[in-house]
PDB file of N, CA and C in Angstrom:
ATOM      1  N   UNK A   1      42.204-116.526  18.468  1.00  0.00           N
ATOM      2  CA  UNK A   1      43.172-115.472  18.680  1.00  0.00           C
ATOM      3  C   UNK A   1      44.406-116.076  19.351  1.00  0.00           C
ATOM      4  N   UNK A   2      45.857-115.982  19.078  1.00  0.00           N
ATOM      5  CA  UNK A   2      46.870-116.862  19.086  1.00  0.00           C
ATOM      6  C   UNK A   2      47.735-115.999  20.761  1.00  0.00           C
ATOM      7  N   UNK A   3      47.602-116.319  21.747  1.00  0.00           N
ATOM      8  CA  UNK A   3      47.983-116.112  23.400  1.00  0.00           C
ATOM      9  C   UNK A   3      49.361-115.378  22.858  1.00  0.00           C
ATOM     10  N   UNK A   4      49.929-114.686  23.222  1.00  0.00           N
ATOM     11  CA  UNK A   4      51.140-113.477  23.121  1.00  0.00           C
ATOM     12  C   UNK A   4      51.970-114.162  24.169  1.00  0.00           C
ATOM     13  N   UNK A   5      52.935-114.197  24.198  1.00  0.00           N
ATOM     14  CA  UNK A   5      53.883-114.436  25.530  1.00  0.00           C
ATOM     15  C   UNK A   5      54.691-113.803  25.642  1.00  0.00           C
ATOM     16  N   UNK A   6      54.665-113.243  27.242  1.00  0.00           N
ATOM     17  CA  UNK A   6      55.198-112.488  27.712  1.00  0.00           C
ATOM     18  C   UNK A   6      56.394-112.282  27.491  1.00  0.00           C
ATOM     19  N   UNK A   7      57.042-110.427  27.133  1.00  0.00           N
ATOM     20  CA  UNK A   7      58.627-110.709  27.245  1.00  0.00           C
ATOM     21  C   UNK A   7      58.947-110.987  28.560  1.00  0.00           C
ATOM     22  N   UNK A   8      60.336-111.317  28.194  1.00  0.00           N
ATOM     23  CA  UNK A   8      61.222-111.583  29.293  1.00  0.00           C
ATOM     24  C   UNK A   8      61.743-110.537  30.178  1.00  0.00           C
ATOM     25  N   UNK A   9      61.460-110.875  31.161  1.00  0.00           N
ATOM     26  CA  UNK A   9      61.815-109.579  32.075  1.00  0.00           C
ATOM     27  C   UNK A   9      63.145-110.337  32.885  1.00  0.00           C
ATOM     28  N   UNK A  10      64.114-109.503  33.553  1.00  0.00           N
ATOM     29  CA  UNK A  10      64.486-110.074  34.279  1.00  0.00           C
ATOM     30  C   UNK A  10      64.080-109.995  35.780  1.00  0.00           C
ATOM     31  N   UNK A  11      64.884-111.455  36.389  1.00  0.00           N
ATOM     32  CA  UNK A  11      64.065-110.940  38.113  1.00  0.00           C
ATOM     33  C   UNK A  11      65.279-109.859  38.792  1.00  0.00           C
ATOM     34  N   UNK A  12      64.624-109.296  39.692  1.00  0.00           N
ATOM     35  CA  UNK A  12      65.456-108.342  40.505  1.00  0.00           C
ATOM     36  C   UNK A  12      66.346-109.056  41.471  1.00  0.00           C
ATOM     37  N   UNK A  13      67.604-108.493  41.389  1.00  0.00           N
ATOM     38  CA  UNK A  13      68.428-109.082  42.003  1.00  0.00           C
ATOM     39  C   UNK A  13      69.536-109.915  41.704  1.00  0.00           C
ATOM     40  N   UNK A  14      70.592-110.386  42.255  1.00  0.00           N
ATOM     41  CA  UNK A  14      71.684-111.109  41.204  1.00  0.00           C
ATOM     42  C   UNK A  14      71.223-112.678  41.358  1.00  0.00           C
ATOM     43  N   UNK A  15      71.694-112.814  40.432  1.00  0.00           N
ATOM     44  CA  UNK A  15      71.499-114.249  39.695  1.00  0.00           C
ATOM     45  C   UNK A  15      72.691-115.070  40.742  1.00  0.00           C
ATOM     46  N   UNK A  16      72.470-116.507  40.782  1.00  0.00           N
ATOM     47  CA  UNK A  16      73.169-117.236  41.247  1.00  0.00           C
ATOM     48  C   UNK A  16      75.017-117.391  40.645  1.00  0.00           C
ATOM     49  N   UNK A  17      74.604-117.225  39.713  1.00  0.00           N
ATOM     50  CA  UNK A  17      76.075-116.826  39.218  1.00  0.00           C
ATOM     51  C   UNK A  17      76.951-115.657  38.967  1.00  0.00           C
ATOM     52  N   UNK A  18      76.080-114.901  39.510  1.00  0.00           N
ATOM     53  CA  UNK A  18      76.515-113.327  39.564  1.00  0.00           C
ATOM     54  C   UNK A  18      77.062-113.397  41.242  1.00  0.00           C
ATOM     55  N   UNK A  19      76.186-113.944  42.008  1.00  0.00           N
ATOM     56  CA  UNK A  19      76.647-114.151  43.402  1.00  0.00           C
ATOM     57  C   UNK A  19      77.992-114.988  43.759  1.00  0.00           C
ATOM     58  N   UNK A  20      78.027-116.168  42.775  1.00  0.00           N
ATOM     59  CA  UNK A  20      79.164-116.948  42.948  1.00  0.00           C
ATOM     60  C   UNK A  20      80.249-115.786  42.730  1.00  0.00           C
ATOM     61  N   UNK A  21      80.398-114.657  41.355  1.00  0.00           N
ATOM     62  CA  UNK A  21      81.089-114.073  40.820  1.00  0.00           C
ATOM     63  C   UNK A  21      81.577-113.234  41.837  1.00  0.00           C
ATOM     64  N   UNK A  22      80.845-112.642  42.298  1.00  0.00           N
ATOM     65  CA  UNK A  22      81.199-111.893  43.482  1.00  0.00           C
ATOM     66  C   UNK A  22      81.756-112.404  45.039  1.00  0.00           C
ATOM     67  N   UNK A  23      81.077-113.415  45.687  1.00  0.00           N
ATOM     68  CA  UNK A  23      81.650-113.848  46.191  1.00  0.00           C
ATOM     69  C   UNK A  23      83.113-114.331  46.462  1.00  0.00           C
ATOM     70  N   UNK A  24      83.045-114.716  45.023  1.00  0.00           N
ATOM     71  CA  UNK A  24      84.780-115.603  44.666  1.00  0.00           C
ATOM     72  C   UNK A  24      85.542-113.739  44.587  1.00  0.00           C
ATOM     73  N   UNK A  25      85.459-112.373  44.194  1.00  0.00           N
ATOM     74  CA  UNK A  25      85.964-111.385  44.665  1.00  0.00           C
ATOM     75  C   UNK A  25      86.188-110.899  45.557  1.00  0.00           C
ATOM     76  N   UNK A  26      85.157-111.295  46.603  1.00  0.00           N
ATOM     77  CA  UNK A  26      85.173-110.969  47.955  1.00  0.00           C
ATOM     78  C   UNK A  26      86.412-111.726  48.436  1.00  0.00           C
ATOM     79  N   UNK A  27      86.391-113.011  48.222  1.00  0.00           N
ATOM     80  CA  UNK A  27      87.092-113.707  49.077  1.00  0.00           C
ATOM     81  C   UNK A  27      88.783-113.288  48.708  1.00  0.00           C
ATOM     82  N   UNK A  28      88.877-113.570  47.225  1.00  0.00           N
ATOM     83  CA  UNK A  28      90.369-113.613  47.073  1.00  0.00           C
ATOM     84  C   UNK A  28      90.830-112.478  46.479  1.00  0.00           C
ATOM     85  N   UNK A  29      90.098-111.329  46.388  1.00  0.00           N
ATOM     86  CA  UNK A  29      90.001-109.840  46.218  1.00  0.00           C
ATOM     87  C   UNK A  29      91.279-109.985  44.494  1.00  0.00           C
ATOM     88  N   UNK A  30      91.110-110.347  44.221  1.00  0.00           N
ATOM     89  CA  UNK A  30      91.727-110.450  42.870  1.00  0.00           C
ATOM     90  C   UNK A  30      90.966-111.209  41.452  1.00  0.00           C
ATOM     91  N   UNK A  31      90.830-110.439  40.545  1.00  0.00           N
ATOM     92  CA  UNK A  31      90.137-110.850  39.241  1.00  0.00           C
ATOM     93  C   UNK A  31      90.852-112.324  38.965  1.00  0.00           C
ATOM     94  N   UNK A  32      91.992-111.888  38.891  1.00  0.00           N
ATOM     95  CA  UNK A  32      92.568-112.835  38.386  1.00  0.00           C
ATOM     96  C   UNK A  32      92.183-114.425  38.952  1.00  0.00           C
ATOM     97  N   UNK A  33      92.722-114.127  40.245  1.00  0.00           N
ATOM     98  CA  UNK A  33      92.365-115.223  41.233  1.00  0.00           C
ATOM     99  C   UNK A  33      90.893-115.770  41.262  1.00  0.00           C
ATOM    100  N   UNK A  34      89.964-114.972  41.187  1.00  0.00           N
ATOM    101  CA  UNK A  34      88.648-115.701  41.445  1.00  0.00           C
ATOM    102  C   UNK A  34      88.732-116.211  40.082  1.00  0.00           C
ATOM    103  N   UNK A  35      89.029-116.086  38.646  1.00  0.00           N
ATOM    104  CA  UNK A  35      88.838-116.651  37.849  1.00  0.00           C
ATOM    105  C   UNK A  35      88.881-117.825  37.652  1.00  0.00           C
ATOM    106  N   UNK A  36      90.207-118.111  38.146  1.00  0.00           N
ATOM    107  CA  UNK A  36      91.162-119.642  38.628  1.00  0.00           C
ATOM    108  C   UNK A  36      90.604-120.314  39.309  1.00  0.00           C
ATOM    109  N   UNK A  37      89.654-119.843  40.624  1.00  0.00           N
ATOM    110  CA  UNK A  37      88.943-120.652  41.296  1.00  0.00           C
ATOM    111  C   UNK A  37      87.522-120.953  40.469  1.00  0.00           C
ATOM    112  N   UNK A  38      86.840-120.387  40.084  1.00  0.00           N
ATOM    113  CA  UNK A  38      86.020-120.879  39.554  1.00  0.00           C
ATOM    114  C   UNK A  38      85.985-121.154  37.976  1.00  0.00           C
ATOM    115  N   UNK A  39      87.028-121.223  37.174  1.00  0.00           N
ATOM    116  CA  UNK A  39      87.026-121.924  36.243  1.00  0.00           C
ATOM    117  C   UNK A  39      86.783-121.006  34.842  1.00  0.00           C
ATOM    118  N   UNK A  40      86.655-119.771  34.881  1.00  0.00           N
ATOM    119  CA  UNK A  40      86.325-118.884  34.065  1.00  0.00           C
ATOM    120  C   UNK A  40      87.364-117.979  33.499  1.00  0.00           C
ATOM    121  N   UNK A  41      87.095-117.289  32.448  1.00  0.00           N
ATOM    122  CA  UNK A  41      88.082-116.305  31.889  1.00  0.00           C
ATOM    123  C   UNK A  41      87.584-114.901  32.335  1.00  0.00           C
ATOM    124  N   UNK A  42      89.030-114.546  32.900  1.00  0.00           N
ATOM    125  CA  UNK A  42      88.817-113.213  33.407  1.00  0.00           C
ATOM    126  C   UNK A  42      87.848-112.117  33.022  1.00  0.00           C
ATOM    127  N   UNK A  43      87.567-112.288  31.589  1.00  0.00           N
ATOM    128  CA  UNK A  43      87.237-111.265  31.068  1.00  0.00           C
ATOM    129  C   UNK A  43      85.534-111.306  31.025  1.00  0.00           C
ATOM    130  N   UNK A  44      85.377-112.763  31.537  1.00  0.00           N
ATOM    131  CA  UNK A  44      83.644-113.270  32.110  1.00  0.00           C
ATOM    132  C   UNK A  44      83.521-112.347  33.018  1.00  0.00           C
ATOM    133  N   UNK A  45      84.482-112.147  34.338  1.00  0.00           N
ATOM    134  CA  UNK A  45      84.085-111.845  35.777  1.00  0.00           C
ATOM    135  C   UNK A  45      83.751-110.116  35.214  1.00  0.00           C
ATOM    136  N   UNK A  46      85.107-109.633  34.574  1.00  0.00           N
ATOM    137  CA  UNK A  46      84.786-108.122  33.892  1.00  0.00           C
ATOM    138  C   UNK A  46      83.625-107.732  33.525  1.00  0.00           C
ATOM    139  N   UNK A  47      82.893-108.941  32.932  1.00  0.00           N
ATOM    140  CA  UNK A  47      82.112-108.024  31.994  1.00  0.00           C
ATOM    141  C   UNK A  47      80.441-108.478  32.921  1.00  0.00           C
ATOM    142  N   UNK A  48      80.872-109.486  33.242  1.00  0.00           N
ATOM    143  CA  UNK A  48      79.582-110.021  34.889  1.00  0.00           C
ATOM    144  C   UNK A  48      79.369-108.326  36.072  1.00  0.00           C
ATOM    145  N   UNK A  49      80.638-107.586  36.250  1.00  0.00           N
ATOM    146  CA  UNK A  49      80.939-106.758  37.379  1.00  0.00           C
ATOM    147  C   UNK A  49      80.580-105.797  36.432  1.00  0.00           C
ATOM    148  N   UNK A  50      81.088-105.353  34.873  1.00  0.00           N
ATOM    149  CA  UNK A  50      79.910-104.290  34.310  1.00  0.00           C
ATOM    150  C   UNK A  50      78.653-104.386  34.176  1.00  0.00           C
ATOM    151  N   UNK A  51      77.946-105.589  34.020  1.00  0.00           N
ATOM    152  CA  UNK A  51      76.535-105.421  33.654  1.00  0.00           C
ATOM    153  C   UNK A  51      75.865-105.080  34.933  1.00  0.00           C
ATOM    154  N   UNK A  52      76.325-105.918  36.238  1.00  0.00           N
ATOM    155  CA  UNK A  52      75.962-105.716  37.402  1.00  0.00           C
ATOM    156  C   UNK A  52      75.828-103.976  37.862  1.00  0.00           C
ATOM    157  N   UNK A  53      77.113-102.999  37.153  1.00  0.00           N
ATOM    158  CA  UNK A  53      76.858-101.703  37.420  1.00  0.00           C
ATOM    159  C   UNK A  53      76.157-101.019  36.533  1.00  0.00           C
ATOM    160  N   UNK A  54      75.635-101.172  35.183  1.00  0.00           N
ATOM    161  CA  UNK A  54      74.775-100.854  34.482  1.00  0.00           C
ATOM    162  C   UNK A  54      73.689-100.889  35.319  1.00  0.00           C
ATOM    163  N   UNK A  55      73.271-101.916  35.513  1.00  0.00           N
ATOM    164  CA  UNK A  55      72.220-102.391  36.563  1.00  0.00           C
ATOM    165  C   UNK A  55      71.707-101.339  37.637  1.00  0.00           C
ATOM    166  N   UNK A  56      72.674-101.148  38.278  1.00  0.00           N
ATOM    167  CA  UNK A  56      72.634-100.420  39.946  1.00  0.00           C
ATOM    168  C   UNK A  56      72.535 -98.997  39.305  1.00  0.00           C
ATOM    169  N   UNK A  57      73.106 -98.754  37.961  1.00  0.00           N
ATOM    170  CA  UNK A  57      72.958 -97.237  37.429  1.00  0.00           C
ATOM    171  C   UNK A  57      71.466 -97.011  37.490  1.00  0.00           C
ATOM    172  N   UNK A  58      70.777 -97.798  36.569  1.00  0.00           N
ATOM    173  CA  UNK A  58      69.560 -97.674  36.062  1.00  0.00           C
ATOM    174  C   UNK A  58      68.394 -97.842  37.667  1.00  0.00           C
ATOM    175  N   UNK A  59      68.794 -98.751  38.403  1.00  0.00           N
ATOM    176  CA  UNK A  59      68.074 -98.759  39.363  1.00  0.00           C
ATOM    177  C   UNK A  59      68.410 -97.098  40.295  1.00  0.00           C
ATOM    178  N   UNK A  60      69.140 -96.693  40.435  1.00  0.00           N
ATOM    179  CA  UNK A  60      69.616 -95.414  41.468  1.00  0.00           C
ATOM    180  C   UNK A  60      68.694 -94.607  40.220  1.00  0.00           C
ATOM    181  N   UNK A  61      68.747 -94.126  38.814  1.00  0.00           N
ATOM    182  CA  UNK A  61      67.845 -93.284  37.964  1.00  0.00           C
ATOM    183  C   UNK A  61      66.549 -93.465  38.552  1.00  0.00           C
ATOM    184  N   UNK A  62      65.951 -94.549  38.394  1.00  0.00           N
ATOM    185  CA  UNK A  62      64.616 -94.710  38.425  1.00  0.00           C
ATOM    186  C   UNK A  62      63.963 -94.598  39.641  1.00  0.00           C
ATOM    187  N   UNK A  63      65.134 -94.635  40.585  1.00  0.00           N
ATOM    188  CA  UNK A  63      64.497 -94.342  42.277  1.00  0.00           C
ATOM    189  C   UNK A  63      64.484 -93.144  41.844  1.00  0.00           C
ATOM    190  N   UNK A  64      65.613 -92.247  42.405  1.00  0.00           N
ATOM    191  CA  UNK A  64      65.797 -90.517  41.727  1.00  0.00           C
ATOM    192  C   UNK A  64      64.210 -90.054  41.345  1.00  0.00           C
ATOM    193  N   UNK A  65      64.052 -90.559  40.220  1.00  0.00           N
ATOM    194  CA  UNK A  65      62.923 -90.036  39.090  1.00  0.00           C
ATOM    195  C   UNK A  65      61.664 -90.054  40.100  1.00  0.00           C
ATOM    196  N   UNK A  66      61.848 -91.319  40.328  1.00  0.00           N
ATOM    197  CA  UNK A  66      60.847 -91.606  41.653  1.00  0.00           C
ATOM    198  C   UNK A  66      60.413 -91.016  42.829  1.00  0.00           C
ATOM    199  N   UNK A  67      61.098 -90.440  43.397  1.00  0.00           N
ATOM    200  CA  UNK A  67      61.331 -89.991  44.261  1.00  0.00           C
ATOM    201  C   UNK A  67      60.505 -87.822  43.853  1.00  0.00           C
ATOM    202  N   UNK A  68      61.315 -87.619  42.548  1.00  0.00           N
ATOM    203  CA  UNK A  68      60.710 -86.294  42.456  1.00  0.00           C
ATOM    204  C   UNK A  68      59.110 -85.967  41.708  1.00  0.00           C
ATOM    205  N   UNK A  69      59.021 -87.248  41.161  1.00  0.00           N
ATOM    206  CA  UNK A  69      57.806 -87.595  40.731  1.00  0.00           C
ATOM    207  C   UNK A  69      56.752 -87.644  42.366  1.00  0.00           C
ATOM    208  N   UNK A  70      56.731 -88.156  43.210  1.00  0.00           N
ATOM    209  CA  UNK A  70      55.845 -88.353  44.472  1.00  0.00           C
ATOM    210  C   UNK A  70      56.445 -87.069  45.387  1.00  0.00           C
ATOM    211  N   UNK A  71      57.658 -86.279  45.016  1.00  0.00           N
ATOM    212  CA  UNK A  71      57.638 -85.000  45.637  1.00  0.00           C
ATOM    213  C   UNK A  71      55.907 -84.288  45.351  1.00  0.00           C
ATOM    214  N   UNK A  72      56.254 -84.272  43.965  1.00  0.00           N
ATOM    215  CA  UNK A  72      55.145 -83.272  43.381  1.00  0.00           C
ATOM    216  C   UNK A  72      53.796 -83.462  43.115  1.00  0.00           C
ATOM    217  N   UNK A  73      54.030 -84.557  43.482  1.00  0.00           N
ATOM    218  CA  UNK A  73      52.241 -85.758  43.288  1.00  0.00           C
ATOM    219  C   UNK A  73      51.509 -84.687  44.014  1.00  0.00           C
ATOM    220  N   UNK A  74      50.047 -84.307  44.317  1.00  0.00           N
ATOM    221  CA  UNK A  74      48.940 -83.567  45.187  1.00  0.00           C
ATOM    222  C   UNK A  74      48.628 -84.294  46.281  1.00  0.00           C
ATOM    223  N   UNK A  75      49.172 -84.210  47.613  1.00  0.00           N
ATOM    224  CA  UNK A  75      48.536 -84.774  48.632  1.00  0.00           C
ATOM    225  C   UNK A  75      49.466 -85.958  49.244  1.00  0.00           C
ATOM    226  N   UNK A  76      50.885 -85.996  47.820  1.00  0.00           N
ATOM    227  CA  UNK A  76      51.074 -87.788  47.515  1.00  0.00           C
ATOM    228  C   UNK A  76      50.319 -88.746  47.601  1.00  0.00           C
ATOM    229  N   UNK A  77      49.152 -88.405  46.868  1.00  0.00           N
ATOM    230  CA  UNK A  77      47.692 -89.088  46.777  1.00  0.00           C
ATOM    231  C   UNK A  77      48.129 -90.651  46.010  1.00  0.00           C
ATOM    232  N   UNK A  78      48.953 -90.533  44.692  1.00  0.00           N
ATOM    233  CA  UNK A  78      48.927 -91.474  43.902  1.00  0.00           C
ATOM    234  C   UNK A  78      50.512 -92.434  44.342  1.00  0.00           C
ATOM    235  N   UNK A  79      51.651 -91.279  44.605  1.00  0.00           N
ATOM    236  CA  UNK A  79      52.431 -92.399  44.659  1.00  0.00           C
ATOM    237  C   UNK A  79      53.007 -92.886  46.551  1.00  0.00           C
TER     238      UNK A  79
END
């Protein structure tokens, strides 16, 4: 019987280059500018700072859900 491998999940949390991405915003509070410093096209950092809020969307849903799901649990026995 031929072993399945696992999908890919991602890990929680930002990636090392998502951190650089941000960081370099923090510091020089301009797209433009962090681009220049780290070597990238603007439109990398754009679309790095959307996926990152896709992200935080889906995580704030699934707490939410979470949250009214163990409202109604019996006892909050299970969650």
């Amino acid at each position: 019987m031929p072993v399945r491998k696992p999908k890919f999940q991602r890990k929680i949390g930002f990636s090392e280059r998502e951190r650089q991405i941000l960081e370099a915003l923090m510091m020089y509070h301009s797209v433009r500018s962090a681009a220049r410093v780290l070597h990238i096209k603007e439109a990398t950092i754009r679309s790095t700072v959307f996926r990152i809020r896709i992200r935080y969307d889906r995580a704030a849903l699934y707490i939410e859900e979470y949250h009214k799901y163990k409202k109604e649990m019996p006892l909050r026995k299970y969650l």
